[in-house]
N, C-alpha and C. Protein backbone atom coordinates (compact mmCIF):
# COMPACT_ATOMS: atom_id res chain seq x y z
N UNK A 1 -8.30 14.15 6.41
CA UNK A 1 -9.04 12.91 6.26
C UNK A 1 -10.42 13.19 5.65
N UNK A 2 -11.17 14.18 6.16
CA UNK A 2 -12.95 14.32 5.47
C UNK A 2 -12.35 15.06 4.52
N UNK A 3 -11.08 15.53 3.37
CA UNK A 3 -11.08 16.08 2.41
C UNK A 3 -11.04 14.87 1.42
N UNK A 4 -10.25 13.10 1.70
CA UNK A 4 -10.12 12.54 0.93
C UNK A 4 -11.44 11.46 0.90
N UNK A 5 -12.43 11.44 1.82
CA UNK A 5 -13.22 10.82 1.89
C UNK A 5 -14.59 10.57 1.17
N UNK A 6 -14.53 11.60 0.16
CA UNK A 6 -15.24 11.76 -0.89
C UNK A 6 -14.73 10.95 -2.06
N UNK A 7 -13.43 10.96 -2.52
CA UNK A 7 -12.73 10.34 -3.15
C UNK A 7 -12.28 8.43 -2.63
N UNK A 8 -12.27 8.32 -1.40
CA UNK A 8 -12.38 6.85 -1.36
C UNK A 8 -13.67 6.49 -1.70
N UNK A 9 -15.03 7.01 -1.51
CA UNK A 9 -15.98 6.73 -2.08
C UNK A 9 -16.25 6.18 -2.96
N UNK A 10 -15.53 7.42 -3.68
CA UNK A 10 -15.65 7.68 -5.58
C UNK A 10 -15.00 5.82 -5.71
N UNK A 11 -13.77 5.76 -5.11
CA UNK A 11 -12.64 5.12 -5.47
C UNK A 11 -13.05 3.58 -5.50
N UNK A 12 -14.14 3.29 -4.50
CA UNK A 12 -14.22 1.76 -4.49
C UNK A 12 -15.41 1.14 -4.97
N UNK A 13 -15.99 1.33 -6.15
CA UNK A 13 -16.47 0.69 -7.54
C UNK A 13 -14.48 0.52 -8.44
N UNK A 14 -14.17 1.69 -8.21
CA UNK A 14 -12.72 1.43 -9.83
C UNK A 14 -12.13 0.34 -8.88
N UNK A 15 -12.07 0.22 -7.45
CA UNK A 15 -11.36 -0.25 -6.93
C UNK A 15 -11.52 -2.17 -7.11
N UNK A 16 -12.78 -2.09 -7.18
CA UNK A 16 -13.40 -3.22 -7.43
C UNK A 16 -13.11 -4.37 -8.66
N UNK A 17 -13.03 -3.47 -9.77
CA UNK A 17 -12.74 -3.42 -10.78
C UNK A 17 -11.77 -3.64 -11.44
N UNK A 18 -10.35 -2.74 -10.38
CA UNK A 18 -8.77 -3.46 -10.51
C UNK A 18 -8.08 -4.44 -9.91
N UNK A 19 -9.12 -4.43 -8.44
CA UNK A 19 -8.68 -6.07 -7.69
C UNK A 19 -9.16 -7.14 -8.89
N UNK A 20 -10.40 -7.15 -9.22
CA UNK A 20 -10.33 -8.59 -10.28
C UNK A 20 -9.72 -8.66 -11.22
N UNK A 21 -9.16 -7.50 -11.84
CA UNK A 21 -8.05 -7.89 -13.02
C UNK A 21 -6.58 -8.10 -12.30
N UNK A 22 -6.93 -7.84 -11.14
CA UNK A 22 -5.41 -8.07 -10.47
C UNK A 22 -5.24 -9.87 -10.31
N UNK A 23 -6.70 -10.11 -9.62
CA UNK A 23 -6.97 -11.36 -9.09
C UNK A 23 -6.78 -12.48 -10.26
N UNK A 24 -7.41 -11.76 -11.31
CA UNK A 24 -7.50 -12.80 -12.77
C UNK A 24 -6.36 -12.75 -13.07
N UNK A 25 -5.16 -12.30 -12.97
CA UNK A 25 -3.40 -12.44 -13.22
C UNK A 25 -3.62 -11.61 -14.41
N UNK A 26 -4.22 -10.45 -14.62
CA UNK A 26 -4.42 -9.49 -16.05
C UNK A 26 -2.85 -8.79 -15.76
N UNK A 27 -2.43 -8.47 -14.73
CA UNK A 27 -1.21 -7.57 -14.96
C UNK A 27 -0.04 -8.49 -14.71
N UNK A 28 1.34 -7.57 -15.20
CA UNK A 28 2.81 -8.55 -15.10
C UNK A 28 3.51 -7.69 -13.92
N UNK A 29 3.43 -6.33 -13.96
CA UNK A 29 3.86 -5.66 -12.62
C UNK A 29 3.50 -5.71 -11.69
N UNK A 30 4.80 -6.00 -10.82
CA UNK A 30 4.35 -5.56 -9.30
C UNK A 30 4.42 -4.78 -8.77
N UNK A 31 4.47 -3.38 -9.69
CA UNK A 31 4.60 -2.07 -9.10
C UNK A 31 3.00 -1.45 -9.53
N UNK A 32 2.24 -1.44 -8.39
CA UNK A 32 1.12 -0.34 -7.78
C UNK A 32 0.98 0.86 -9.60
N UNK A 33 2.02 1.67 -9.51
CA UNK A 33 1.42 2.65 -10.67
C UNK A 33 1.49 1.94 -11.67
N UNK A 34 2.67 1.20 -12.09
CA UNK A 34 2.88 0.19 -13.47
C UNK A 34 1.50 -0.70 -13.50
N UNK A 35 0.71 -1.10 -12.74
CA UNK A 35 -0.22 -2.13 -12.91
C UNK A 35 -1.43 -1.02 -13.01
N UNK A 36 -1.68 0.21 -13.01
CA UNK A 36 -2.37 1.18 -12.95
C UNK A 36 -2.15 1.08 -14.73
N UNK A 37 -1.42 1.83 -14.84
CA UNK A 37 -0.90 1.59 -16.71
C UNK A 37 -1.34 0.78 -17.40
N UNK A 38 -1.26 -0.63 -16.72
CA UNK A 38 -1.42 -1.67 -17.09
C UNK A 38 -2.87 -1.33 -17.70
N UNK A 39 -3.85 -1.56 -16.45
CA UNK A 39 -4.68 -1.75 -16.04
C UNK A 39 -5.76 -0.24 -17.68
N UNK A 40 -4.93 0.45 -17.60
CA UNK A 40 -5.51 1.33 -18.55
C UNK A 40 -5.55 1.05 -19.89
N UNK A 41 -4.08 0.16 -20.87
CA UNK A 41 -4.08 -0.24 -21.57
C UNK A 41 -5.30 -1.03 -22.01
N UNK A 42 -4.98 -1.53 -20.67
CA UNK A 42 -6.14 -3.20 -21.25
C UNK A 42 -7.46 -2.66 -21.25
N UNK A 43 -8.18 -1.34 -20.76
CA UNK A 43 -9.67 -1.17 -20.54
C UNK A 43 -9.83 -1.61 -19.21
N UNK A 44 -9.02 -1.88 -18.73
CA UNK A 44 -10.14 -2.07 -17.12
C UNK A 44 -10.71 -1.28 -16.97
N UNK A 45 -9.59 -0.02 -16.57
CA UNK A 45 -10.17 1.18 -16.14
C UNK A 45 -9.73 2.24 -16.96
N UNK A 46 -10.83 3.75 -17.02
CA UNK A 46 -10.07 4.55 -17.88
C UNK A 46 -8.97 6.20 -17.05
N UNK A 47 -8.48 6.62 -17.97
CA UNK A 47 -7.01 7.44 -16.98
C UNK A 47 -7.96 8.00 -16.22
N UNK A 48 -8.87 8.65 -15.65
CA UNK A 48 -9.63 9.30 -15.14
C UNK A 48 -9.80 8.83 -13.69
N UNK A 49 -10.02 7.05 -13.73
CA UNK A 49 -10.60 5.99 -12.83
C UNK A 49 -8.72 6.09 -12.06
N UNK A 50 -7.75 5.86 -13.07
CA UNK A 50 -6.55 5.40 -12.44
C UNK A 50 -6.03 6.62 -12.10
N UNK A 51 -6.09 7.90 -12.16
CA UNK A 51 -5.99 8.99 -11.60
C UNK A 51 -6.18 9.14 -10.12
N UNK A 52 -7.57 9.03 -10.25
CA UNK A 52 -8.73 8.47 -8.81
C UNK A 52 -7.90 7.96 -7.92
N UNK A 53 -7.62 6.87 -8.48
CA UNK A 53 -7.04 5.46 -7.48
C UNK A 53 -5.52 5.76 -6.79
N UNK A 54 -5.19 6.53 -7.58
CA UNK A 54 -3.37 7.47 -7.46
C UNK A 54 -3.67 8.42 -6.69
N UNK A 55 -4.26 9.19 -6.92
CA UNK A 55 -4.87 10.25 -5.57
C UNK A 55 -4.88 9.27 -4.42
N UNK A 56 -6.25 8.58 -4.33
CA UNK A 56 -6.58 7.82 -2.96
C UNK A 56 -5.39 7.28 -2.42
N UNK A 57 -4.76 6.39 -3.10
CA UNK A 57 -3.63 5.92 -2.37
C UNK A 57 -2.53 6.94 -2.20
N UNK A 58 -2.20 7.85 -2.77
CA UNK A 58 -1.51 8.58 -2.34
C UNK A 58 -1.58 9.23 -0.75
N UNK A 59 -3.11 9.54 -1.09
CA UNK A 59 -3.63 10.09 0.23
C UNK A 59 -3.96 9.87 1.91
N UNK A 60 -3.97 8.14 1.30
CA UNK A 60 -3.88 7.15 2.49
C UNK A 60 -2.71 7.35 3.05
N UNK A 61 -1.90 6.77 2.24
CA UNK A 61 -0.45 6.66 2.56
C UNK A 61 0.37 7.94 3.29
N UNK A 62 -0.39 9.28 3.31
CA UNK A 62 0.55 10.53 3.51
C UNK A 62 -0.26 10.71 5.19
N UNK A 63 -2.01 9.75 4.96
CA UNK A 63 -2.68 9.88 6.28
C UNK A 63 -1.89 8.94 7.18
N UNK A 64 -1.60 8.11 6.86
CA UNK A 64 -0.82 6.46 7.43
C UNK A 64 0.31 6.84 8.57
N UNK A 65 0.91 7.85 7.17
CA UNK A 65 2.76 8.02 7.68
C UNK A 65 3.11 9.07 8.44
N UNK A 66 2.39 9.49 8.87
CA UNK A 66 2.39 10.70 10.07
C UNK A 66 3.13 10.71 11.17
N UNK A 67 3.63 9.21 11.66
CA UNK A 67 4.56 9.28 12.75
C UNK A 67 6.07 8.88 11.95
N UNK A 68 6.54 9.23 12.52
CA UNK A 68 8.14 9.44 12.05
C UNK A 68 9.34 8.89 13.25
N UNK A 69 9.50 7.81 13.07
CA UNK A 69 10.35 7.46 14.51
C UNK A 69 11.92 7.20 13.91
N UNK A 70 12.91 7.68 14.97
CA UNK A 70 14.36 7.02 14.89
C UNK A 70 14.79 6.02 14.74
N UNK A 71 15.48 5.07 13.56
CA UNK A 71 15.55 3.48 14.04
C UNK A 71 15.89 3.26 15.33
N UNK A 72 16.84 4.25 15.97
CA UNK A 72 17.45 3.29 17.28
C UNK A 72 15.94 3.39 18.24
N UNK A 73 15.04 4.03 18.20
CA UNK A 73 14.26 4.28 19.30
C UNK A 73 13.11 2.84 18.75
N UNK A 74 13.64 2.21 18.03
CA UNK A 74 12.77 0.89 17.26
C UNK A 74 13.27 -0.16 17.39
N UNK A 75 14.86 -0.05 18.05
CA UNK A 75 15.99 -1.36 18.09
C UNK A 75 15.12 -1.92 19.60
N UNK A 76 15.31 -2.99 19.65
CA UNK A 76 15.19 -4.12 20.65
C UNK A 76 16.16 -3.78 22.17
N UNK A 77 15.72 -3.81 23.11
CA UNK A 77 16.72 -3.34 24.16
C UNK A 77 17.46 -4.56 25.00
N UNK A 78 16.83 -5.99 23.67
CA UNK A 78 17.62 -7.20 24.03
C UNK A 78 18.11 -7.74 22.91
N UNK A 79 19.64 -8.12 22.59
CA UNK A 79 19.67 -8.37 21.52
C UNK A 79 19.94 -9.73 21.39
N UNK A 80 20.08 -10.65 20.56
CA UNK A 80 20.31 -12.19 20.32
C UNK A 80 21.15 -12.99 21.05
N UNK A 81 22.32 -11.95 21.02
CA UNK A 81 23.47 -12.99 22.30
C UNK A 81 23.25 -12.68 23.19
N UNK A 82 22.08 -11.71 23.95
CA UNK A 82 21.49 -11.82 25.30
C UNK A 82 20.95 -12.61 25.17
N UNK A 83 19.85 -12.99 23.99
CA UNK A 83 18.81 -14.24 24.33
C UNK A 83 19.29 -15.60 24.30
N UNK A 84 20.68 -15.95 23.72
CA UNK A 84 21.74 -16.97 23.49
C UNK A 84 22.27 -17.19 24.80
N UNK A 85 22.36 -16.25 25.57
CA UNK A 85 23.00 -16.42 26.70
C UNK A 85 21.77 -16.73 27.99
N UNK A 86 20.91 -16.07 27.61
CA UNK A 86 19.42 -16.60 28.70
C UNK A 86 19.45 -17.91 28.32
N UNK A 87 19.30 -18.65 27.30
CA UNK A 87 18.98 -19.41 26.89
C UNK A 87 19.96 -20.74 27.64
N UNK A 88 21.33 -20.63 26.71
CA UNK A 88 22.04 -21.16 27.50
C UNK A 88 22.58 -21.54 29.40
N UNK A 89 22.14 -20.31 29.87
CA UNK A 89 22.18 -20.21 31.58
C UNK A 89 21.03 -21.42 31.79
N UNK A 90 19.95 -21.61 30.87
CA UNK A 90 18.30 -21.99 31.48
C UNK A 90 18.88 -23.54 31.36
């Protein structure tokens, strides 16, 4: 975390910069790197800035995802035709 924290720094002036061309409808993708591309074509930002921004989010995302769980240990330990059937008894 204090290795990427220099770099979110860096990151939120460019960051600033690609929310309003996001906001102004400047891009057609809804894919994160494609609107990065985008975003370079047009001058928002230059590869350097969208580099930046690919790091940071990369980096978030790898800080984020650190827990790792089983779906079943995520399933519900009540399922719908239990609650169909509470429901119905009430």
């Amino acid at each position: 975390m204090n290795e990427l924290l220099p770099d979110v720094i860096a990151a939120e002036p460019v960051e600033r910069k690609f929310g309003k061309a996001q906001k102004a409808g400047q891009f057609t993708s809804h894919d994160y790197l494609a609107q990065l591309d985008e975003a370079v074509k047009a001058g928002v930002i230059d590869a350097s800035e969208a580099a930046l921004l690919k790091r940071v989010r990369e980096g978030v995302f790898e800080f984020i995802s650190v827990d790792d769980f089983d779906p079943a240990e995520l399933r519900s330990a009540i399922t719908r035709k239990d609650l169909k059937k509470l429901a119905d008894a009430a």
